[in-house]
C-alpha atoms as a PDB file:
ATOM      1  CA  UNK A   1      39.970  14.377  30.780  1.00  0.00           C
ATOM      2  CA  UNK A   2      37.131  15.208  33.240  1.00  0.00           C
ATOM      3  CA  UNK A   3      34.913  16.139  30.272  1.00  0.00           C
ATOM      4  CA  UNK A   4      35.762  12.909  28.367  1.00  0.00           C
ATOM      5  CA  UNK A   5      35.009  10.866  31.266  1.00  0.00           C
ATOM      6  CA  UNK A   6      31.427  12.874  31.622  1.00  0.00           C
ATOM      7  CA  UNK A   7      30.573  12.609  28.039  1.00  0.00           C
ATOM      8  CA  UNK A   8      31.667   8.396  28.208  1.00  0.00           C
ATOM      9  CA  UNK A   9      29.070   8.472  30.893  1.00  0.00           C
ATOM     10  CA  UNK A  10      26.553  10.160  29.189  1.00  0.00           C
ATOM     11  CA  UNK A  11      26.692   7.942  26.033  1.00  0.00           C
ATOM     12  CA  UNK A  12      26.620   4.891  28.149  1.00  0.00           C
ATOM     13  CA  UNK A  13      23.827   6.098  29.788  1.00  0.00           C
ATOM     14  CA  UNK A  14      22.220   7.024  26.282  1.00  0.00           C
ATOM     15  CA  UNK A  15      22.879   3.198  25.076  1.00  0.00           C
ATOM     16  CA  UNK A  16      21.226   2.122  28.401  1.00  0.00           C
ATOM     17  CA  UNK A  17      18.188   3.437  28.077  1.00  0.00           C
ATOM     18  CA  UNK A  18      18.209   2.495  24.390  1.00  0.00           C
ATOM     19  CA  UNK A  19      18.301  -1.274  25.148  1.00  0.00           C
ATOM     20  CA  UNK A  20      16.100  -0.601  27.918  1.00  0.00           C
ATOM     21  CA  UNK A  21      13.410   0.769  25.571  1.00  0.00           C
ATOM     22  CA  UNK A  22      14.622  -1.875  22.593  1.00  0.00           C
ATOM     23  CA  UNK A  23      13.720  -4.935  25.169  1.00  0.00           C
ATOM     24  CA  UNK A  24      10.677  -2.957  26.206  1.00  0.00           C
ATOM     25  CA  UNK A  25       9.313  -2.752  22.727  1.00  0.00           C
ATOM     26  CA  UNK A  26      10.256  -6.393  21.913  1.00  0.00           C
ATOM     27  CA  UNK A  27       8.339  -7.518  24.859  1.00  0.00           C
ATOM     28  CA  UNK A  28       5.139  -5.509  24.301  1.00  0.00           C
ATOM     29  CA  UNK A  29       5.341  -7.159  20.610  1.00  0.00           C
ATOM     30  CA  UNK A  30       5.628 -10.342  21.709  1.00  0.00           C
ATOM     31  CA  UNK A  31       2.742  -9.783  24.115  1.00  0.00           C
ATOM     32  CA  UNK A  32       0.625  -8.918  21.354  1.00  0.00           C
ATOM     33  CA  UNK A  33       1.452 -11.080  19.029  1.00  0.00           C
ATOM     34  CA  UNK A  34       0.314 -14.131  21.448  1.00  0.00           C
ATOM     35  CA  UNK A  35      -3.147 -11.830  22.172  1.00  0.00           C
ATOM     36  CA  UNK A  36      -3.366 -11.879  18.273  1.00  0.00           C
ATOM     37  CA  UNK A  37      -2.427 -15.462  17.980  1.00  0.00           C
ATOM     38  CA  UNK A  38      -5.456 -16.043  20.957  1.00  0.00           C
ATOM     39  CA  UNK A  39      -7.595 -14.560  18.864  1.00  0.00           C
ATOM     40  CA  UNK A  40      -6.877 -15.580  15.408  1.00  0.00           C
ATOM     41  CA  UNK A  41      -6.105 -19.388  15.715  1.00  0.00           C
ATOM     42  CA  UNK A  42      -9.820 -20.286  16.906  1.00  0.00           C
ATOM     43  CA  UNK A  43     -11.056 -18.308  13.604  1.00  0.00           C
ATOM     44  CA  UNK A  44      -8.247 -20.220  11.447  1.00  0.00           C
ATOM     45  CA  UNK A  45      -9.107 -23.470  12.976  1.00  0.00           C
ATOM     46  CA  UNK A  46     -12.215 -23.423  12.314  1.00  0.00           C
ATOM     47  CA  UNK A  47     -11.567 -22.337   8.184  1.00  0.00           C
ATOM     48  CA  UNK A  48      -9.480 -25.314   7.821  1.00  0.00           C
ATOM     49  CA  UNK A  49     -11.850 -27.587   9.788  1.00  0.00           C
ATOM     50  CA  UNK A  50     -14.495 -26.363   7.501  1.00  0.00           C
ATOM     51  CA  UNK A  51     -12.315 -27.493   4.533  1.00  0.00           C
ATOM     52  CA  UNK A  52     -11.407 -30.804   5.789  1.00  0.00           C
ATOM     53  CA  UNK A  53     -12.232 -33.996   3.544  1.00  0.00           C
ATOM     54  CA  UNK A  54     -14.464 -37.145   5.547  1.00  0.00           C
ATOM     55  CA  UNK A  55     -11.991 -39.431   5.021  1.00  0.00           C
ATOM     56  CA  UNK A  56      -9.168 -37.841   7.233  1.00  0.00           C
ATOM     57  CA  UNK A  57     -11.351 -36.141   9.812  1.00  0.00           C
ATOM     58  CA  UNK A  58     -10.993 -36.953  13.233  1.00  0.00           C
ATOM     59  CA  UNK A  59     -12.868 -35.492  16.009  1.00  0.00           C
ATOM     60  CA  UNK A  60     -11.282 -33.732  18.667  1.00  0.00           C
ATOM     61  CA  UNK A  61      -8.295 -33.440  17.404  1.00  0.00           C
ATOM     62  CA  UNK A  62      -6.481 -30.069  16.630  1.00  0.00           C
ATOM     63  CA  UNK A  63      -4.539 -28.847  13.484  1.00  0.00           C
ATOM     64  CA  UNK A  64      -3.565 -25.974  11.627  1.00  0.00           C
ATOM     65  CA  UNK A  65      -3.634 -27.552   7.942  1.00  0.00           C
ATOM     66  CA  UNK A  66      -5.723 -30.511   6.371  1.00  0.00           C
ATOM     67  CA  UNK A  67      -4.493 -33.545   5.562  1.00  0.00           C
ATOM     68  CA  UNK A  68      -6.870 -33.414   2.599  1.00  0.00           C
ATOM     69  CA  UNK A  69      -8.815 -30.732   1.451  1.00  0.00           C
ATOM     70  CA  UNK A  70     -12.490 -31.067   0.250  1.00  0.00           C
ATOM     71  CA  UNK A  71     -15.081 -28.330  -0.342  1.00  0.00           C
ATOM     72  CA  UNK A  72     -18.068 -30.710  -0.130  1.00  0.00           C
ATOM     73  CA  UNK A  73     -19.441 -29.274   3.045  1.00  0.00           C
ATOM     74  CA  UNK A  74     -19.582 -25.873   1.437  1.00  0.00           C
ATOM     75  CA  UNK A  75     -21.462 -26.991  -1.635  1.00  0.00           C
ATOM     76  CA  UNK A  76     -23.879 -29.144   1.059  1.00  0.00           C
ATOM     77  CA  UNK A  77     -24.592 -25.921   3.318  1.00  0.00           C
ATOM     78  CA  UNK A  78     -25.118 -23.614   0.073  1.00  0.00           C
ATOM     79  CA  UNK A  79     -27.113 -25.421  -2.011  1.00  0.00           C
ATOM     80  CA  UNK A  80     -29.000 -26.724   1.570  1.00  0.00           C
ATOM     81  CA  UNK A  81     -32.981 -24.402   1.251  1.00  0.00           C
ATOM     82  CA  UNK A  82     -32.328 -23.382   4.792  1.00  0.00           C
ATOM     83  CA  UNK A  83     -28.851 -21.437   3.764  1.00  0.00           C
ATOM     84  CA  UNK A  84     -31.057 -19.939   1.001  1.00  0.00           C
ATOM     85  CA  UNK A  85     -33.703 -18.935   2.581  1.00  0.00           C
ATOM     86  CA  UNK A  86     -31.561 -17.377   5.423  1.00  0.00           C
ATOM     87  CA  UNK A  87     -29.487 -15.653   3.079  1.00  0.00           C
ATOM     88  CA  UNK A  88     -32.646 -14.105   1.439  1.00  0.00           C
ATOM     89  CA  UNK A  89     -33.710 -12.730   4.521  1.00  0.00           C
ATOM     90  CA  UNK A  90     -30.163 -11.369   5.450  1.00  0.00           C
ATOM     91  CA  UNK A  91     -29.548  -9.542   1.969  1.00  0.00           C
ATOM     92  CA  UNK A  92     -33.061  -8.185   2.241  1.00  0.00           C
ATOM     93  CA  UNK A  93     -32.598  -6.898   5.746  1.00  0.00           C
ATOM     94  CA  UNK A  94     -28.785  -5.477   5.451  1.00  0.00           C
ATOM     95  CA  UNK A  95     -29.264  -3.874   1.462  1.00  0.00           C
ATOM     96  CA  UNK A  96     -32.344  -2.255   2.625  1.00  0.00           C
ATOM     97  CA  UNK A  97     -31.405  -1.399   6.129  1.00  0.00           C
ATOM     98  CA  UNK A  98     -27.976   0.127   5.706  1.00  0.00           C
ATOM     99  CA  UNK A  99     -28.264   2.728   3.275  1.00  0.00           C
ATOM    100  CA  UNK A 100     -31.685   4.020   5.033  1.00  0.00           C
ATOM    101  CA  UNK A 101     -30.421   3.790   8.802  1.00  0.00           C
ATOM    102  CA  UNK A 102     -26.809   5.816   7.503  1.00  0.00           C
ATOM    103  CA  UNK A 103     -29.481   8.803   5.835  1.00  0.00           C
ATOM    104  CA  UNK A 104     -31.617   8.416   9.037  1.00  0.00           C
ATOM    105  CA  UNK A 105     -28.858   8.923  11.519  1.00  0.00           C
ATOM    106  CA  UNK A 106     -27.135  11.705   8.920  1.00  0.00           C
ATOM    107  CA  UNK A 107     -30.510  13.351   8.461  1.00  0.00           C
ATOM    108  CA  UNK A 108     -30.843  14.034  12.339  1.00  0.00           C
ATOM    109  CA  UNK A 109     -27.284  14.532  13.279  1.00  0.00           C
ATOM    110  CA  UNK A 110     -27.307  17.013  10.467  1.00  0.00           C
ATOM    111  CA  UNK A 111     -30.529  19.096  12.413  1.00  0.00           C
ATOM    112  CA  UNK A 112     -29.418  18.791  15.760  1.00  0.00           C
ATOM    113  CA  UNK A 113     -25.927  20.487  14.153  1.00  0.00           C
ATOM    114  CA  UNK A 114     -27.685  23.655  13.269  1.00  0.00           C
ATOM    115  CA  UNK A 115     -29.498  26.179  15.827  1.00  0.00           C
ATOM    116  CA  UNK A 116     -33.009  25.024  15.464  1.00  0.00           C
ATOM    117  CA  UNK A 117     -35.782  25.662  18.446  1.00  0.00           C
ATOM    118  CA  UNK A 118     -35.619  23.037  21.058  1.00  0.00           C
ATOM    119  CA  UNK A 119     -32.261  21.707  19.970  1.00  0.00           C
ATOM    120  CA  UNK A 120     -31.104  21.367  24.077  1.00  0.00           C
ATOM    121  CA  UNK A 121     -34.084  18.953  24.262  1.00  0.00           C
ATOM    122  CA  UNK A 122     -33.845  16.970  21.566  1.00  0.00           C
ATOM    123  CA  UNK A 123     -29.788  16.773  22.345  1.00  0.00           C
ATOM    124  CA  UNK A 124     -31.503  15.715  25.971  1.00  0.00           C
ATOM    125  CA  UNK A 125     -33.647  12.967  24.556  1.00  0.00           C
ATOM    126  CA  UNK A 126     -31.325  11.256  21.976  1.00  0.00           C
ATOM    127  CA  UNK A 127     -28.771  11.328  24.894  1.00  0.00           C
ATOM    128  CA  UNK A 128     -31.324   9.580  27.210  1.00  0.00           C
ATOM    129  CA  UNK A 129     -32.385   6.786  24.436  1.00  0.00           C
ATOM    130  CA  UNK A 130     -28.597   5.724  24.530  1.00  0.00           C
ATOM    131  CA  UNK A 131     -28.733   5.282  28.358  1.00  0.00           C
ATOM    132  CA  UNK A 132     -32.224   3.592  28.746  1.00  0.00           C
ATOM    133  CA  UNK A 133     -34.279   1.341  26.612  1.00  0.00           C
ATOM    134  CA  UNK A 134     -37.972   0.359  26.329  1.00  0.00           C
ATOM    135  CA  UNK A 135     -37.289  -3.327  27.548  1.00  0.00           C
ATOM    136  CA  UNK A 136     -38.382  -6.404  25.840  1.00  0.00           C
ATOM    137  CA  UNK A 137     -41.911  -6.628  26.575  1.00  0.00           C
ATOM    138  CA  UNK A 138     -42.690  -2.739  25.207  1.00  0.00           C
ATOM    139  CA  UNK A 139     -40.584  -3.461  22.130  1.00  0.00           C
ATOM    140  CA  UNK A 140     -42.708  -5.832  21.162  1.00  0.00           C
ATOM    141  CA  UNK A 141     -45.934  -4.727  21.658  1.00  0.00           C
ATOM    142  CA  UNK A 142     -45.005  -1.486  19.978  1.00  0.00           C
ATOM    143  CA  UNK A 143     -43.709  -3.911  16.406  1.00  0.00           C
ATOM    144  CA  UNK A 144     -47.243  -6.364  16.974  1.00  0.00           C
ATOM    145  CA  UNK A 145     -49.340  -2.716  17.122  1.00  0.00           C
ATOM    146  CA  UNK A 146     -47.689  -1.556  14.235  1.00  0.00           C
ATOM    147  CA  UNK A 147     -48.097  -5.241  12.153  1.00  0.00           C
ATOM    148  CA  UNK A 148     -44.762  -5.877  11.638  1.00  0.00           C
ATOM    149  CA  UNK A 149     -45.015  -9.236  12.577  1.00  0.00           C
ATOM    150  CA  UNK A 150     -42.768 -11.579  10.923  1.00  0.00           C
ATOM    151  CA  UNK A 151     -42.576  -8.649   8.223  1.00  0.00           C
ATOM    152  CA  UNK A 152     -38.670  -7.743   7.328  1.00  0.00           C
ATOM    153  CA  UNK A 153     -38.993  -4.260   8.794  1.00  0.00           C
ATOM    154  CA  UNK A 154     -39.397  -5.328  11.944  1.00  0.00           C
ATOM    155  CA  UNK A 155     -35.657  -5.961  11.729  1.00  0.00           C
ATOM    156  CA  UNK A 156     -35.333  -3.037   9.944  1.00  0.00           C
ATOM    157  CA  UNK A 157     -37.118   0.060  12.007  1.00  0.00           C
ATOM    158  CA  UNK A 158     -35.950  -0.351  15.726  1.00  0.00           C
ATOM    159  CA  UNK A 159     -32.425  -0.408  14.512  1.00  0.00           C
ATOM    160  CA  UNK A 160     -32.675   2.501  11.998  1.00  0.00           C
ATOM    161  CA  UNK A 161     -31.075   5.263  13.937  1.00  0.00           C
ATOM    162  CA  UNK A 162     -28.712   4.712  16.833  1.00  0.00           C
ATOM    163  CA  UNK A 163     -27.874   7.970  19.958  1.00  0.00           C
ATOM    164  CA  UNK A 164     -24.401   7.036  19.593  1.00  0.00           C
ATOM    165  CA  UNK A 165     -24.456   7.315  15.652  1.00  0.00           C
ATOM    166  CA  UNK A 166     -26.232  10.460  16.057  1.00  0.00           C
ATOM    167  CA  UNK A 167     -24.317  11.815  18.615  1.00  0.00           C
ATOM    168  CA  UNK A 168     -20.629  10.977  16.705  1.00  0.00           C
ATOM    169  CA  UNK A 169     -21.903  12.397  13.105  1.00  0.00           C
ATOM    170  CA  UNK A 170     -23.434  15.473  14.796  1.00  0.00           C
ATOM    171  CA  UNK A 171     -19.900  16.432  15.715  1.00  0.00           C
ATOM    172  CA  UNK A 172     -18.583  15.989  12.485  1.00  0.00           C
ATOM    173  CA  UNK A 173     -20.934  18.049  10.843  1.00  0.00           C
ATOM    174  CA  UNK A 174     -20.393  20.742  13.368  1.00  0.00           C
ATOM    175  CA  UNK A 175     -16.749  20.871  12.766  1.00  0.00           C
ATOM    176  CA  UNK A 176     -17.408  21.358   9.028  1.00  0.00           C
ATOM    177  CA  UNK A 177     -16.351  25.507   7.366  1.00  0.00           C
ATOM    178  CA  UNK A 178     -19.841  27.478   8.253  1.00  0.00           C
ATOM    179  CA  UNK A 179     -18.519  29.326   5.411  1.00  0.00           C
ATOM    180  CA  UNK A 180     -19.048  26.702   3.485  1.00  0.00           C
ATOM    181  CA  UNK A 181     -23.239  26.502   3.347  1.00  0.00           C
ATOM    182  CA  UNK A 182     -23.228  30.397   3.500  1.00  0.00           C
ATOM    183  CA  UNK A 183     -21.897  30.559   0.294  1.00  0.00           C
ATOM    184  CA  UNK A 184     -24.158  27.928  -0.959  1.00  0.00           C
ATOM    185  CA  UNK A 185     -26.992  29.736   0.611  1.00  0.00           C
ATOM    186  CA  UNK A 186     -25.773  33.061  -1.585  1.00  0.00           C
ATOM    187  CA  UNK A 187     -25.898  30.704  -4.892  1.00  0.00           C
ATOM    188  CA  UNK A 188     -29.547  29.889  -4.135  1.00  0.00           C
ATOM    189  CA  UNK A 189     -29.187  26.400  -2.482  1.00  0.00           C
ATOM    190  CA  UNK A 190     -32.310  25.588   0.061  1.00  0.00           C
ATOM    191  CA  UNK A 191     -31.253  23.708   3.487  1.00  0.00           C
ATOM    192  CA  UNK A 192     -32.046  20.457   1.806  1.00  0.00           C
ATOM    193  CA  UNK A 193     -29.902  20.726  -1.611  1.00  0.00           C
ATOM    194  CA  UNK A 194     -27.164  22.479   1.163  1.00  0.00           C
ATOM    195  CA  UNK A 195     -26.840  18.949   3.008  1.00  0.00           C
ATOM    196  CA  UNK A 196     -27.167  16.770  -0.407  1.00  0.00           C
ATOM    197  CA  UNK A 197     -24.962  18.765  -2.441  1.00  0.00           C
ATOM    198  CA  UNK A 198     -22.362  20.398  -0.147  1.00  0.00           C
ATOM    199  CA  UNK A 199     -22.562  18.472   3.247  1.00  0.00           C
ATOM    200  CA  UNK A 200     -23.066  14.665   2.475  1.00  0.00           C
ATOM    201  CA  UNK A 201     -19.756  14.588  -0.467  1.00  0.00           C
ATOM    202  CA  UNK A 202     -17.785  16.461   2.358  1.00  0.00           C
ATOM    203  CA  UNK A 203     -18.651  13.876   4.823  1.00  0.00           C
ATOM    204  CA  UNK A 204     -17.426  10.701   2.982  1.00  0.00           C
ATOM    205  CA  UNK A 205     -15.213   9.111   5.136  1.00  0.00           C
ATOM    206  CA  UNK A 206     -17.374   9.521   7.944  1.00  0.00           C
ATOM    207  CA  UNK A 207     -20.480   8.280   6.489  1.00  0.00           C
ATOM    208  CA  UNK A 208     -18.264   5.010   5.025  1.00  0.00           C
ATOM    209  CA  UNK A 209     -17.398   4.714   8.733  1.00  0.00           C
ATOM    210  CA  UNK A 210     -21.178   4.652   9.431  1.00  0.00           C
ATOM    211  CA  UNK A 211     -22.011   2.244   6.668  1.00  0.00           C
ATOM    212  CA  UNK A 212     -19.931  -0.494   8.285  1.00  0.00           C
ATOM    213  CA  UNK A 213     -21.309   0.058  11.721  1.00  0.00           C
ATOM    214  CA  UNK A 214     -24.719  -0.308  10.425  1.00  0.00           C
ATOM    215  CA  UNK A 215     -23.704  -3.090   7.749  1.00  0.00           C
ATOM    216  CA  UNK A 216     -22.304  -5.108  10.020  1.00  0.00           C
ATOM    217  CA  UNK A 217     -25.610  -4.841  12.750  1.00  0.00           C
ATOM    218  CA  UNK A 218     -27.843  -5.237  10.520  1.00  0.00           C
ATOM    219  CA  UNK A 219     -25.941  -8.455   8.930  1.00  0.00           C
ATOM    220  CA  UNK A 220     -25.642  -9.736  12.424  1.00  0.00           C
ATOM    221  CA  UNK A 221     -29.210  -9.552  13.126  1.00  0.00           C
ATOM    222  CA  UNK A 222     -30.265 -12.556  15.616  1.00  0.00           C
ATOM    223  CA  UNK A 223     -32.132 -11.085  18.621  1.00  0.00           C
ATOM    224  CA  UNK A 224     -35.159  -9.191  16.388  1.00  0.00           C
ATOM    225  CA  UNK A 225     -35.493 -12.556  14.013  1.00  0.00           C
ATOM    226  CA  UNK A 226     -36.026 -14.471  17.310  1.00  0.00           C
ATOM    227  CA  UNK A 227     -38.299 -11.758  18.555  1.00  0.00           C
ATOM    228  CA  UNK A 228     -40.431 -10.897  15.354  1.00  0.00           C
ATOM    229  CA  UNK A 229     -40.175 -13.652  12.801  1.00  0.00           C
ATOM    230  CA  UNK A 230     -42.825 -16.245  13.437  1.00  0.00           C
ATOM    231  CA  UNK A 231     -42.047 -18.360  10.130  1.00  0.00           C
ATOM    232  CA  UNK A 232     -38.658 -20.306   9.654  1.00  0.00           C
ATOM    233  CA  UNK A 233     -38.110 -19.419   6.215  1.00  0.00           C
ATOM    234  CA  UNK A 234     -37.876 -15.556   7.831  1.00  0.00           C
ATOM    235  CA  UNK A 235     -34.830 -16.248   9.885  1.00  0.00           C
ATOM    236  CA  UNK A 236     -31.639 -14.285   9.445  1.00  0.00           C
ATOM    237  CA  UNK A 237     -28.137 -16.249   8.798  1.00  0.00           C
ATOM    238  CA  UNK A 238     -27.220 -15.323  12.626  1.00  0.00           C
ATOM    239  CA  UNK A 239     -30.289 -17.527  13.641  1.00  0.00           C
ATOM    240  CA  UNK A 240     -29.573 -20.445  10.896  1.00  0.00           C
ATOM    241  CA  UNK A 241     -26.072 -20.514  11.895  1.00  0.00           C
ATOM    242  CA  UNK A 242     -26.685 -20.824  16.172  1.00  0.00           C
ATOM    243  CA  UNK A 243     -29.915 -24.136  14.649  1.00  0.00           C
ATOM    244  CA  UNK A 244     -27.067 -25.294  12.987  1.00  0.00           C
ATOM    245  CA  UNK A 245     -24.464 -25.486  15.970  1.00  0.00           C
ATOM    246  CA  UNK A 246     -26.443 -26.396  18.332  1.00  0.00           C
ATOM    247  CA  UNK A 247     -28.762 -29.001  16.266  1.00  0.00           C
ATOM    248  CA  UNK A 248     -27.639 -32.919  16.510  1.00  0.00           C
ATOM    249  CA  UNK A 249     -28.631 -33.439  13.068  1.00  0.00           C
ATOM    250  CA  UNK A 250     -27.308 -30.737  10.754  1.00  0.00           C
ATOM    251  CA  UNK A 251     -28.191 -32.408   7.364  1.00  0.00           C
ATOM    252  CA  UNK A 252     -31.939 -31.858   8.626  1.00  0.00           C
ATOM    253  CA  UNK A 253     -31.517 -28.456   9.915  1.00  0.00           C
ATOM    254  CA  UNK A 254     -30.223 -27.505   6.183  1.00  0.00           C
ATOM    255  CA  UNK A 255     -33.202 -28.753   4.837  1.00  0.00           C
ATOM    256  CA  UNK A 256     -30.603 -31.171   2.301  1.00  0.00           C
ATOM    257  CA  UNK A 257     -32.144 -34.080   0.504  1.00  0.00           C
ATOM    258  CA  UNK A 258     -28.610 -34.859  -0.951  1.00  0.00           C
ATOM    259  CA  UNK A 259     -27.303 -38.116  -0.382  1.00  0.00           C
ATOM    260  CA  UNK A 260     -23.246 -36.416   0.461  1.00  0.00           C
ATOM    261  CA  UNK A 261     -25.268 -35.028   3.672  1.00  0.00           C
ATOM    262  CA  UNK A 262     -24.494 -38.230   5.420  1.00  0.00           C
ATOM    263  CA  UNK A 263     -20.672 -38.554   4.268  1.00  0.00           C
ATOM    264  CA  UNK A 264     -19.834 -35.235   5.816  1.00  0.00           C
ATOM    265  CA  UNK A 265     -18.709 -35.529   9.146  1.00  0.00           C
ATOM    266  CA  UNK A 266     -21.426 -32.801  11.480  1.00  0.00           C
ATOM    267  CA  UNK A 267     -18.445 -30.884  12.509  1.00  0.00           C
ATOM    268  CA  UNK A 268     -17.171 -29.923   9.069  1.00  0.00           C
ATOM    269  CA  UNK A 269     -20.883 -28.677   8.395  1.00  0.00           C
ATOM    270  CA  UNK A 270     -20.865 -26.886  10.934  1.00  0.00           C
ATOM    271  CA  UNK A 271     -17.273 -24.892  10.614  1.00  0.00           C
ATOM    272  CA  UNK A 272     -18.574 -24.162   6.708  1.00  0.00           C
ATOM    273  CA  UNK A 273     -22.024 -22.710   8.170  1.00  0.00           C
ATOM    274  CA  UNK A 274     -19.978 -20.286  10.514  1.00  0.00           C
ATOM    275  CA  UNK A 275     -17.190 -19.507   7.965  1.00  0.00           C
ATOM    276  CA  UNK A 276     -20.305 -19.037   4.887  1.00  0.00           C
ATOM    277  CA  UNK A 277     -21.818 -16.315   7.496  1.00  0.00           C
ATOM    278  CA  UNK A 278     -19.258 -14.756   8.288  1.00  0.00           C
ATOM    279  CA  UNK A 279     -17.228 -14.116   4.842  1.00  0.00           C
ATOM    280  CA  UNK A 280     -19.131 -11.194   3.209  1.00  0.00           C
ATOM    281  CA  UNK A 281     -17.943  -8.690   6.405  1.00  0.00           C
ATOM    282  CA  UNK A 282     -14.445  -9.910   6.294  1.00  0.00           C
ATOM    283  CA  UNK A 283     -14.365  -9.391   2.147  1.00  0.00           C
ATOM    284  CA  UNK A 284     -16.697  -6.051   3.335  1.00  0.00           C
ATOM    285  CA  UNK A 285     -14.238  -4.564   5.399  1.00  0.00           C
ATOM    286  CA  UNK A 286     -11.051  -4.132   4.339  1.00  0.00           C
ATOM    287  CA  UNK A 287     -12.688  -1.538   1.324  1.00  0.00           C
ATOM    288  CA  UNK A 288     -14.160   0.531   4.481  1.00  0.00           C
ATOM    289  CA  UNK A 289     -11.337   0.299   6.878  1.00  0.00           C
ATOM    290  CA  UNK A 290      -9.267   3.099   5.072  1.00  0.00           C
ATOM    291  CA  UNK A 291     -11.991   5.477   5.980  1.00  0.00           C
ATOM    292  CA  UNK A 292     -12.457   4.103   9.611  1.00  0.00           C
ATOM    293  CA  UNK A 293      -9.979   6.186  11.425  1.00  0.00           C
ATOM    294  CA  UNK A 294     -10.332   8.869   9.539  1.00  0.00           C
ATOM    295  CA  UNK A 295     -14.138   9.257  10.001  1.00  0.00           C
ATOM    296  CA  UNK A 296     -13.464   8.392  13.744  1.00  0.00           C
ATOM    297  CA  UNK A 297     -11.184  10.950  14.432  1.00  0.00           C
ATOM    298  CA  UNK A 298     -13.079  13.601  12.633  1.00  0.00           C
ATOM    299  CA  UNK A 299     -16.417  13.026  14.109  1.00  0.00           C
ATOM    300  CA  UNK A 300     -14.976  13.699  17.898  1.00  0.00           C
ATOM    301  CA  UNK A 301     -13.227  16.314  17.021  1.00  0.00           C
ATOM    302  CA  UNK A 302     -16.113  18.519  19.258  1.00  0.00           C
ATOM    303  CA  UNK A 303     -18.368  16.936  22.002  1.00  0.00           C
END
């Protein structure tokens, strides 16, 4: 009897802490789902603002579907020279950038992996470059010495390899199989055909996990178009997009000459330009996220 009673008590106590832990969890979700929906309802506001026809527009006022959709302001904003032009400069500055700041940062993380002369120094220096920057004023001398003024590298060069980058891919390729380059160093392979042939396909998911970091900076470029690029035409889509906002006539900003420029309420122009910018890394990202935590994880596996 004494043991029944002790075992009663022991699944009540069991089916306690079970709803205990169920209410937890159900609280934590909906916690997060209101952080989510904090987060998310701006960004969806603004899509169906964007899509919203002229006639049913009203200002100020705040909803979650249109009345009437219309996808006027989209063809205003992309057939608008200033979009072009923008998007020009953009393309040119992520397509080129990416690929050569990912083999930058891989080419140096890959050096400081191996046990080269002065490797404590130059682990030293990159560390210090992540703690402490030039400033303004030097940056800019250094890209008007070199004549990179209102040149695309400009944008290009000061972001090409990143301490943190560096620092994250070094580890990875220190946690690779030493094995694995002996052997290729037995069939003949030279240091440089080791980290083409053997090194870089081994190292996929982390350098996919680069190529996002550095696609996404160099697509968001604003503070080196303000800095370097002394002609409009020059300006990246981050730098349209804040003219745009913050301009009182949009249809002039765009550079438009079509006569729907004055039908479409400034707000709707407005939403598109934001939602036009930033589509290509929300279509970008989902392909690279599968390799995100995986290239994370693996990269800090050492310090």
């Amino acid at each position: 009897m004494a043991q029944a009673t002790t075992d009663m008590k022991i699944k009540n106590k069991k089916l306690g802490m079970k709803a205990k832990e169920n209410l937890y969890q159900s609280v934590l979700w909906i916690i997060l789902l209101l952080l989510a929906a904090t987060m998310l309802l701006p960004f969806f506001y603004v899509i169906v603002v964007s899509f919203t026809d002229a006639s049913v527009y009203s200002a100020g006022s705040f909803y979650l579907w249109p009345k009437k959709w219309s996808t006027e302001a989209y063809k205003l904003i992309l057939s608008g020279s200033g979009f072009l032009n923008a998007l020009k400069t953009t393309l040119f500055v992520t397509l080129v950038g990416t690929p050569l700041s990912v083999i930058a940062n891989a080419g140096v993380a890959y050096m400081l992996s191996k046990p080269i002369p002065g490797k404590g120094f130059l682990n030293k220096y990159v560390t210090f470059t992540m703690l402490f920057g030039a400033g303004m004023m030097p940056s800019f001398m250094n890209i008007r010495d070199l004549g990179l003024i209102n040149n695309y590298f400009a944008m290009i060069l000061p972001g090409l390899c990143g301490a943190w980058n560096i620092m994250v891919m070094r580890s990875f390729f220190q946690s690779l199989p030493y094995e694995l380059e002996e052997a290729a160093k037995i069939d003949g392979c030279g240091q440089l055909r080791t980290f083409g042939v053997i090194v870089l396909p081994l190292s996929k998911a982390m350098l996919a996990t680069m190529t996002l970091f550095s696609f996404v900076s160099y697509w968001n470029t604003y503070f080196s178009s303000v800095m370097y690029m002394t002609s409009a035409a020059k300006s990246t889509l981050q730098v349209y997009v804040q003219k745009v906002v913050l301009s009182s006539n949009v249809s002039e900003m765009v550079d438009l000459t079509n006569e729907l420029a004055n039908t479409v309420p400034q707000e709707v122009m407005r939403m598109a330009a934001v939602v036009v910018v930033v589509l290509p890394v929300l279509i970008v990202y989902p392909f690279l996220q599968k390799y995100f935590a995986t290239g994370m994880m693996v990269g800090a596996v050492k310090g």
